[in-house]
Protein backbone atom coordinates (compact mmCIF):
# COMPACT_ATOMS: atom_id res chain seq x y z
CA UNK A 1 113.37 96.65 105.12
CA UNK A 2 115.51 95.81 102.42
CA UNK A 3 115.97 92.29 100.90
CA UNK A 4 117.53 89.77 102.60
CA UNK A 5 118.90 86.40 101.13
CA UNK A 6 116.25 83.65 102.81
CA UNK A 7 118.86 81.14 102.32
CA UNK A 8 121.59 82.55 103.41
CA UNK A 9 124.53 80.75 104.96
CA UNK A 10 125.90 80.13 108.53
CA UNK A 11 129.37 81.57 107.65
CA UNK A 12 127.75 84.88 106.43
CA UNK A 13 125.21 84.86 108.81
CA UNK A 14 127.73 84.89 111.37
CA UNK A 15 129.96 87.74 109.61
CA UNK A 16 126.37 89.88 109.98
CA UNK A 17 126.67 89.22 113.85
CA UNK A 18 130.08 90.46 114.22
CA UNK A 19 129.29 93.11 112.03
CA UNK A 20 126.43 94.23 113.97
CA UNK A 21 128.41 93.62 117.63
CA UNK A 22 131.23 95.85 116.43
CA UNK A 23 128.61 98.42 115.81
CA UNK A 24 127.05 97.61 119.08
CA UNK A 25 130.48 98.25 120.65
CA UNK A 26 131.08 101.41 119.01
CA UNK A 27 127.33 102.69 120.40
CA UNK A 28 128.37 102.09 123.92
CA UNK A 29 131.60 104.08 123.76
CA UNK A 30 129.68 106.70 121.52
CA UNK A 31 128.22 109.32 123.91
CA UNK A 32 131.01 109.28 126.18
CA UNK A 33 133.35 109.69 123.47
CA UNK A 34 131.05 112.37 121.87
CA UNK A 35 131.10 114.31 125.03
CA UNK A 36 134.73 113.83 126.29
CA UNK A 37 135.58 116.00 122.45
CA UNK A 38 133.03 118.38 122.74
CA UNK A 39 133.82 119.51 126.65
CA UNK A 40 137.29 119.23 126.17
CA UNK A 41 137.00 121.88 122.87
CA UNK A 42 134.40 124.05 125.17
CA UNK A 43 137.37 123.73 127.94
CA UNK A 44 139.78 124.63 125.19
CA UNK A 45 137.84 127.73 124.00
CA UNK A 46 137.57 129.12 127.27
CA UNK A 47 140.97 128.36 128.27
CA UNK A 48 141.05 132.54 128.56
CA UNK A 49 138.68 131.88 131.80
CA UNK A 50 141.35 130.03 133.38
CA UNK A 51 143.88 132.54 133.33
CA UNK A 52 141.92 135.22 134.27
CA UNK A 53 140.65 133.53 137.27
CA UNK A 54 144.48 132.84 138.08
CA UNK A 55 145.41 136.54 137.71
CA UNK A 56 142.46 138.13 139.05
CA UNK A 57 140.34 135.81 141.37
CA UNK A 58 136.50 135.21 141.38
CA UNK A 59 133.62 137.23 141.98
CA UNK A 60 134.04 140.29 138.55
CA UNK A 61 131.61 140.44 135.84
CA UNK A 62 134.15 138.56 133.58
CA UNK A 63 134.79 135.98 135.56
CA UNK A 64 130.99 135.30 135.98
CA UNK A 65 129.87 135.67 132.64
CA UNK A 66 132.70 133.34 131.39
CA UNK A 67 131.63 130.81 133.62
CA UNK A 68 128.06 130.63 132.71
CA UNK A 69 129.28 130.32 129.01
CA UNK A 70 131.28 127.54 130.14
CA UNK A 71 128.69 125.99 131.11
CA UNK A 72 126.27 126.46 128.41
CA UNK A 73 128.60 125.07 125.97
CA UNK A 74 129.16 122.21 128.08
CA UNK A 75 125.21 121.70 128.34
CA UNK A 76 125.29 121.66 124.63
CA UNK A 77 128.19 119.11 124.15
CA UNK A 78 126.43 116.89 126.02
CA UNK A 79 123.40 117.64 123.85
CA UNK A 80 124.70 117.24 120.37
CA UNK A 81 126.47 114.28 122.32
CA UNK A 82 123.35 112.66 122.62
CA UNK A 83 122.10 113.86 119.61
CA UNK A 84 124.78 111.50 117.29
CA UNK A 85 124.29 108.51 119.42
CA UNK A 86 120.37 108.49 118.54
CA UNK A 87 121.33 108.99 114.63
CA UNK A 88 123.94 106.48 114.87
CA UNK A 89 121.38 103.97 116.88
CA UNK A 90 119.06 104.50 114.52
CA UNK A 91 120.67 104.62 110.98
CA UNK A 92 123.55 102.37 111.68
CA UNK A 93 123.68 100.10 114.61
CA UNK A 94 119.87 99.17 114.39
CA UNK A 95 119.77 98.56 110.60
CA UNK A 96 123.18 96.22 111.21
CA UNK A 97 121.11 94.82 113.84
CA UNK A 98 117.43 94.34 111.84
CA UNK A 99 119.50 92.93 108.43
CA UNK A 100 120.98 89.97 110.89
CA UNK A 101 117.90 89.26 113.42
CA UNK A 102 115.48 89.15 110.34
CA UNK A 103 118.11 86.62 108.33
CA UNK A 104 118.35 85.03 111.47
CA UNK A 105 114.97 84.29 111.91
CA UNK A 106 114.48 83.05 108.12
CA UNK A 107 117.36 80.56 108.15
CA UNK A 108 116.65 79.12 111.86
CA UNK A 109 113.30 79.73 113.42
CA UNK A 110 111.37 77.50 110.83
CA UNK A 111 113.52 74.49 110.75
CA UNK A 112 114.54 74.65 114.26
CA UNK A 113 110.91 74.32 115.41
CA UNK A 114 110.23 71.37 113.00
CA UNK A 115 112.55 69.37 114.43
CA UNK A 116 110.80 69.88 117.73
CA UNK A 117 108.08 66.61 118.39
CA UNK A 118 104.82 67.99 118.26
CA UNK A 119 105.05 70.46 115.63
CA UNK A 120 103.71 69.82 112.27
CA UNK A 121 102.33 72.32 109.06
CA UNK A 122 104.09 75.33 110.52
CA UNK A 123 104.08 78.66 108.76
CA UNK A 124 106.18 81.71 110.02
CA UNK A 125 106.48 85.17 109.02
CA UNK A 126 108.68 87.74 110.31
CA UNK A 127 106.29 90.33 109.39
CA UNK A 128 102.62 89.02 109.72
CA UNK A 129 100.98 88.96 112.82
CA UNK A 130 97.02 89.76 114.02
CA UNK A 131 95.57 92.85 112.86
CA UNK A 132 94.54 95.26 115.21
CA UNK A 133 90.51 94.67 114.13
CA UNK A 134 91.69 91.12 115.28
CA UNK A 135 93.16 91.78 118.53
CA UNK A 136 90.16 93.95 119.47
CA UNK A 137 87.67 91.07 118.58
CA UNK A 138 90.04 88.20 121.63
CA UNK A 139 88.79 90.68 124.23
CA UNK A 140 92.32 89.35 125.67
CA UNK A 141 94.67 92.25 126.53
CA UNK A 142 94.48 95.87 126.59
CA UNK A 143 93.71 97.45 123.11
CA UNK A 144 95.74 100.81 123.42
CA UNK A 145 95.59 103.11 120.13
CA UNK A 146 95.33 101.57 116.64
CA UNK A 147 97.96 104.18 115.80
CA UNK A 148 100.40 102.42 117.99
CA UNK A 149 99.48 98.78 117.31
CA UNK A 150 102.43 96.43 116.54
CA UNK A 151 102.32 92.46 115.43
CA UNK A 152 104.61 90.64 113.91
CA UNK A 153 106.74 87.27 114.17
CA UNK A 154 103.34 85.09 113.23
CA UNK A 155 103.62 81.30 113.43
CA UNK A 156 101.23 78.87 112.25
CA UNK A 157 100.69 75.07 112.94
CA UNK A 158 99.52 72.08 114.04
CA UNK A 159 100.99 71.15 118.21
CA UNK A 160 100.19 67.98 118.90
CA UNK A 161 96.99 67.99 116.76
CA UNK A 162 95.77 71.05 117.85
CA UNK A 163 96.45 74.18 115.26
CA UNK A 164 97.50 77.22 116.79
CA UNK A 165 98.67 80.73 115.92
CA UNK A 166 100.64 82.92 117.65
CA UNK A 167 102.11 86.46 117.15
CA UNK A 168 104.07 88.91 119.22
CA UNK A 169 102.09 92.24 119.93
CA UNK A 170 102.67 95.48 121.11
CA UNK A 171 99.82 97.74 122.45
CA UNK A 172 100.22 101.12 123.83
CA UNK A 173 98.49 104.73 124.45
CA UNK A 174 99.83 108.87 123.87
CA UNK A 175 102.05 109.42 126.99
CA UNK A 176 101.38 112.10 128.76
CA UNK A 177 102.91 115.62 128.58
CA UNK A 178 105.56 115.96 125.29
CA UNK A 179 106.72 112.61 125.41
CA UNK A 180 106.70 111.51 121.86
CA UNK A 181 107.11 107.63 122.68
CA UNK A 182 103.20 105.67 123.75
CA UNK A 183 103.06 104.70 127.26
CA UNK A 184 103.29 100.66 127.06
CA UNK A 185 99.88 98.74 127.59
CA UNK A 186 101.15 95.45 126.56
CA UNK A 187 103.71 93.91 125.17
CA UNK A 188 104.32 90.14 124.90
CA UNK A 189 102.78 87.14 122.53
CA UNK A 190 99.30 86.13 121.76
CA UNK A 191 98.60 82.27 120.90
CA UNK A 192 95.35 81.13 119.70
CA UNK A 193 94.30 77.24 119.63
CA UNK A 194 91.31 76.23 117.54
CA UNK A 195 90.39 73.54 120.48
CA UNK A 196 90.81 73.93 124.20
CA UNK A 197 88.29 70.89 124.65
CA UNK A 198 87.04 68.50 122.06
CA UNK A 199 83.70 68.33 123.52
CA UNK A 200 82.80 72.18 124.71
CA UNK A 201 81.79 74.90 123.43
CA UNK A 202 82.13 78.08 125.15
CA UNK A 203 79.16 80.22 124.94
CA UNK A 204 80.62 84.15 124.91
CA UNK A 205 83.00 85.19 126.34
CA UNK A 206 85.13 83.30 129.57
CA UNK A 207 87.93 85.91 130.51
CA UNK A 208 91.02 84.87 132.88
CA UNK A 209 93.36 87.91 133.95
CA UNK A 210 95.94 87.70 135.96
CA UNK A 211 95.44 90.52 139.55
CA UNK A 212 98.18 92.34 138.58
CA UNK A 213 96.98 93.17 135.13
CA UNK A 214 93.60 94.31 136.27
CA UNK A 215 94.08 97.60 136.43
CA UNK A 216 94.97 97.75 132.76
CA UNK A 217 91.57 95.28 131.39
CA UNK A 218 88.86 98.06 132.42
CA UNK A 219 87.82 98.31 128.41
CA UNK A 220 87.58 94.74 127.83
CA UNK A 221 85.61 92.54 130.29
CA UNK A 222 82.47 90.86 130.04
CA UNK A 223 79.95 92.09 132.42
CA UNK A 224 80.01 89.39 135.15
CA UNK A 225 82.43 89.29 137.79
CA UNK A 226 82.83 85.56 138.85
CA UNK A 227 84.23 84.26 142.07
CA UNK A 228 85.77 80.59 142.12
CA UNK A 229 85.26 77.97 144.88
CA UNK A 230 89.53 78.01 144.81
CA UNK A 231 90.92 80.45 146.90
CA UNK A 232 94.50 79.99 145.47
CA UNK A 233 93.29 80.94 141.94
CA UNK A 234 90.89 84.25 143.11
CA UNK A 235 94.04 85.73 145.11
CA UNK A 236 95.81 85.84 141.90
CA UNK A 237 93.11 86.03 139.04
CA UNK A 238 89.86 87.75 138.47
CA UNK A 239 87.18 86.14 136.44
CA UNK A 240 84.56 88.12 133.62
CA UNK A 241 81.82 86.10 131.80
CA UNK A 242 78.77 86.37 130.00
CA UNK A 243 77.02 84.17 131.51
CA UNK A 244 77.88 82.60 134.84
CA UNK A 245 76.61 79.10 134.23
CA UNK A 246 79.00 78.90 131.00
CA UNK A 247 81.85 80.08 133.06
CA UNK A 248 81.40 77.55 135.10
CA UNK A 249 80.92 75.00 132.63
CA UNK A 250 84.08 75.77 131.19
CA UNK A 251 86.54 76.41 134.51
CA UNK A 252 86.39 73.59 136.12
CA UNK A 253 88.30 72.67 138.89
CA UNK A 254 91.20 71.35 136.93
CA UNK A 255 91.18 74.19 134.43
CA UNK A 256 91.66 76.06 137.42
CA UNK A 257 94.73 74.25 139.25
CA UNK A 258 96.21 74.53 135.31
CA UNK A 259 95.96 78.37 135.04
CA UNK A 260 97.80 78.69 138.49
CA UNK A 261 100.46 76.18 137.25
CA UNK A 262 100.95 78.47 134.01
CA UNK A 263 101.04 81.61 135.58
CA UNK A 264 103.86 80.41 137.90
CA UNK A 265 105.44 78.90 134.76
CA UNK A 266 105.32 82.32 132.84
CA UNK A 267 106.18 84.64 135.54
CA UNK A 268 104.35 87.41 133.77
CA UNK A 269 100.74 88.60 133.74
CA UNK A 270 98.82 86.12 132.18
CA UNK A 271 95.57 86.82 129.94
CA UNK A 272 92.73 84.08 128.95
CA UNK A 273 89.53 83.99 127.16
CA UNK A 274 87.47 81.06 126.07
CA UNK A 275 84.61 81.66 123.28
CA UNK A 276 82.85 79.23 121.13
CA UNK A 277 85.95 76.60 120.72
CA UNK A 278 88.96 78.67 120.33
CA UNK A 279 91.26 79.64 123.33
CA UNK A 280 93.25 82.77 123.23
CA UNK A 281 96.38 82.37 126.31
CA UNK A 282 98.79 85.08 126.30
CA UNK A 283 101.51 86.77 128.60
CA UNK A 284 103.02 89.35 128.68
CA UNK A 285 107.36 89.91 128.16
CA UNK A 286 109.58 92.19 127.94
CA UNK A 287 111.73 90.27 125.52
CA UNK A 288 110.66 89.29 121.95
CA UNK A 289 110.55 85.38 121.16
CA UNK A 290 112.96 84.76 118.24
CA UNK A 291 115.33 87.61 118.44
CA UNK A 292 118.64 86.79 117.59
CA UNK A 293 121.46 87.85 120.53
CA UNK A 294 124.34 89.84 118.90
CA UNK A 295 126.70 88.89 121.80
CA UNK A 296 126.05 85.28 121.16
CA UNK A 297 127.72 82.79 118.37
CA UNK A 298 125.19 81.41 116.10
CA UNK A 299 125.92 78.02 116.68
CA UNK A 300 124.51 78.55 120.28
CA UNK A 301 121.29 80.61 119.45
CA UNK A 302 119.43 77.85 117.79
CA UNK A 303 119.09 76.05 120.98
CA UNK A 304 117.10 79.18 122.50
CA UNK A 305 114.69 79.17 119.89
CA UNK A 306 113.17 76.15 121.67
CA UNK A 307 113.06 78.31 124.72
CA UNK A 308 111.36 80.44 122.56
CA UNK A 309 108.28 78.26 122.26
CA UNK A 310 107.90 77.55 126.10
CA UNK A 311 104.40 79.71 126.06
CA UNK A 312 102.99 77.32 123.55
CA UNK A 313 104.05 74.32 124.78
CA UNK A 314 102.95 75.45 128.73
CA UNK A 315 99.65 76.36 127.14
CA UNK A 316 98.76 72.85 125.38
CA UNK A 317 100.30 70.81 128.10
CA UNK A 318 98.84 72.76 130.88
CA UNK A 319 95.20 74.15 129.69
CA UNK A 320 94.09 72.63 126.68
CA UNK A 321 95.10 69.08 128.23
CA UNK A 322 93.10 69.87 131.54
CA UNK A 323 89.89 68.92 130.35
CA UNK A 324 91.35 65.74 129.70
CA UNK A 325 92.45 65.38 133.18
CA UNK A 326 89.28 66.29 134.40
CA UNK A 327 87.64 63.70 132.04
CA UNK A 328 89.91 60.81 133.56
């Protein structure tokens, strides 16, 4: 990507967003457009069909042929139709779109979030993320192929004395027959605090999936399968450990009832694990946390960016405070 000013001004930041919505308004009309020119030339260069059908009827070898050319050409107006909207999307609209989000991000998401209580030391980076060596070593979500790995969007901290990091990831696999885009795995953010209690320590591995992502974990779970005495949390999440006694050492009933709460506060499927003192919580979203909205002034994004960080906040209020609770 090429440069972009870090300090860069409202005014101009907001002349990049109408910049990139005009584009955005030109891509929706573009196929359409596109196709509209091309079958109406295709209609134009046939216009001989016409007539002869008007003189001479259907059913000759003229009138056949003509019409099967008619409608190869307009097959391939709606091909090279499509074929300028995906070289416009790519080389115009979406660079219009990547030179705002990414100046958005560097004027707004930092000093947004500091002005949020709780957050202290933080460190953000469009650009940095976990590696893929990393992500293999949570044992959190499903690892796809390196080849199609994605992180980026990394923030660092301290939440309300607890450092964290978190990233947004992508994870995916070779689709099937000649598709050339990866089947999706995973996509969504990863957040890592150094403490979940200040007086455990997890020994190996304590995995929490959510049901619905089980099908997609097969690669990555301890050996043990363990069952909960809550039925509310083992109809919606399956349990892996290590070692049975340290799973239940570290779920306890509280932890439990807080896992529930989150996964009804993230409404997407929700991946734990619990080694040594760090937690790893993620879940998984179709939209990407800090992306700037092109149909959207400026002075109204900044207030989303706090939205932004629900997953964090959910996570310390709702897990790493449970042992807490369970201590009072």
């Amino acid at each position: 990507m090429e440069m972009v000013e870090q300090n860069i001004s409202g005014i101009k930041l907001e002349k990049l967003r109408q910049e990139a919505l005009k584009k955005h308004k030109i891509q929706r009309r573009l196929l359409p457009v596109c196709f509209l020119v091309f079958a109406g030339l295709s209609l134009l260069k046939e216009g001989f069909l016409f007539l002869y059908i008007g003189q001479y009827g259907w059913g000759d070898a003229v009138s056949t042929g003509g019409l099967w050319m008619l409608v190869g050409d307009l097959m391939m107006s709606a091909i090279l139709s499509a074929v300028i909207y995906v070289f416009y999307m790519m080389l115009v609209w979406q660079k219009a779109y990547d030179r705002f989000n990414f100046s958005f991000k560097n004027k707004y998401v930092l000093d947004t979030i500091r002005q949020l209580p709780g957050f202290s030391e933080l460190r953000y980076n469009t650009q940095g993320g976990f590696s893929y060596e990393e992500m293999c070593l949570m044992n959190l979500i499903p690892k796809g192929e390196k080849v199609f790995y994605k992180s980026f969007d990394e923030l660092r901290g301290v939440l309300d004395g607890v450092r964290f990091r978190a990233a947004n990831v992508f994870t995916g696999k070779k689709a099937n027959g000649r598709r050339s885009l990866p089947d999706t795995l995973f996509e969504g953010q990863i957040v890592t605090f150094s403490t979940f209690d200040d007086r455990k320590i997890s020994q190996g591995f304590v995995q929490v999936f959510s049901k619905k992502a089980l099908s997609e974990i097969k690669n990555t779970t301890a050996p043990l399968n363990i069952q909960t005495e809550n039925s509310v949390f083992n109809e919606n999440f399956v349990v892996f450990a290590e070692n049975e006694q340290n799973a239940f050492y570290i779920l306890t009933p509280h932890v439990l009832e807080h896992i529930t709460a989150f996964q009804e506060a993230m409404e997407g499927k929700v991946y734990l694990a619990f080694c040594d003192k760090t937690m790893y919580v993620t879940c998984a979203q179709m939209r990407n946390p800090f992306d700037a909205l092109i149909d959207v002034p400026i002075a109204q994004q900044r207030s989303r960016i706090e939205e932004d960080t629900r997953i964090l906040r959910s996570a310390r209020e709702i897990l790493v405070r449970a042992a807490q609770d369970g201590r009072a």
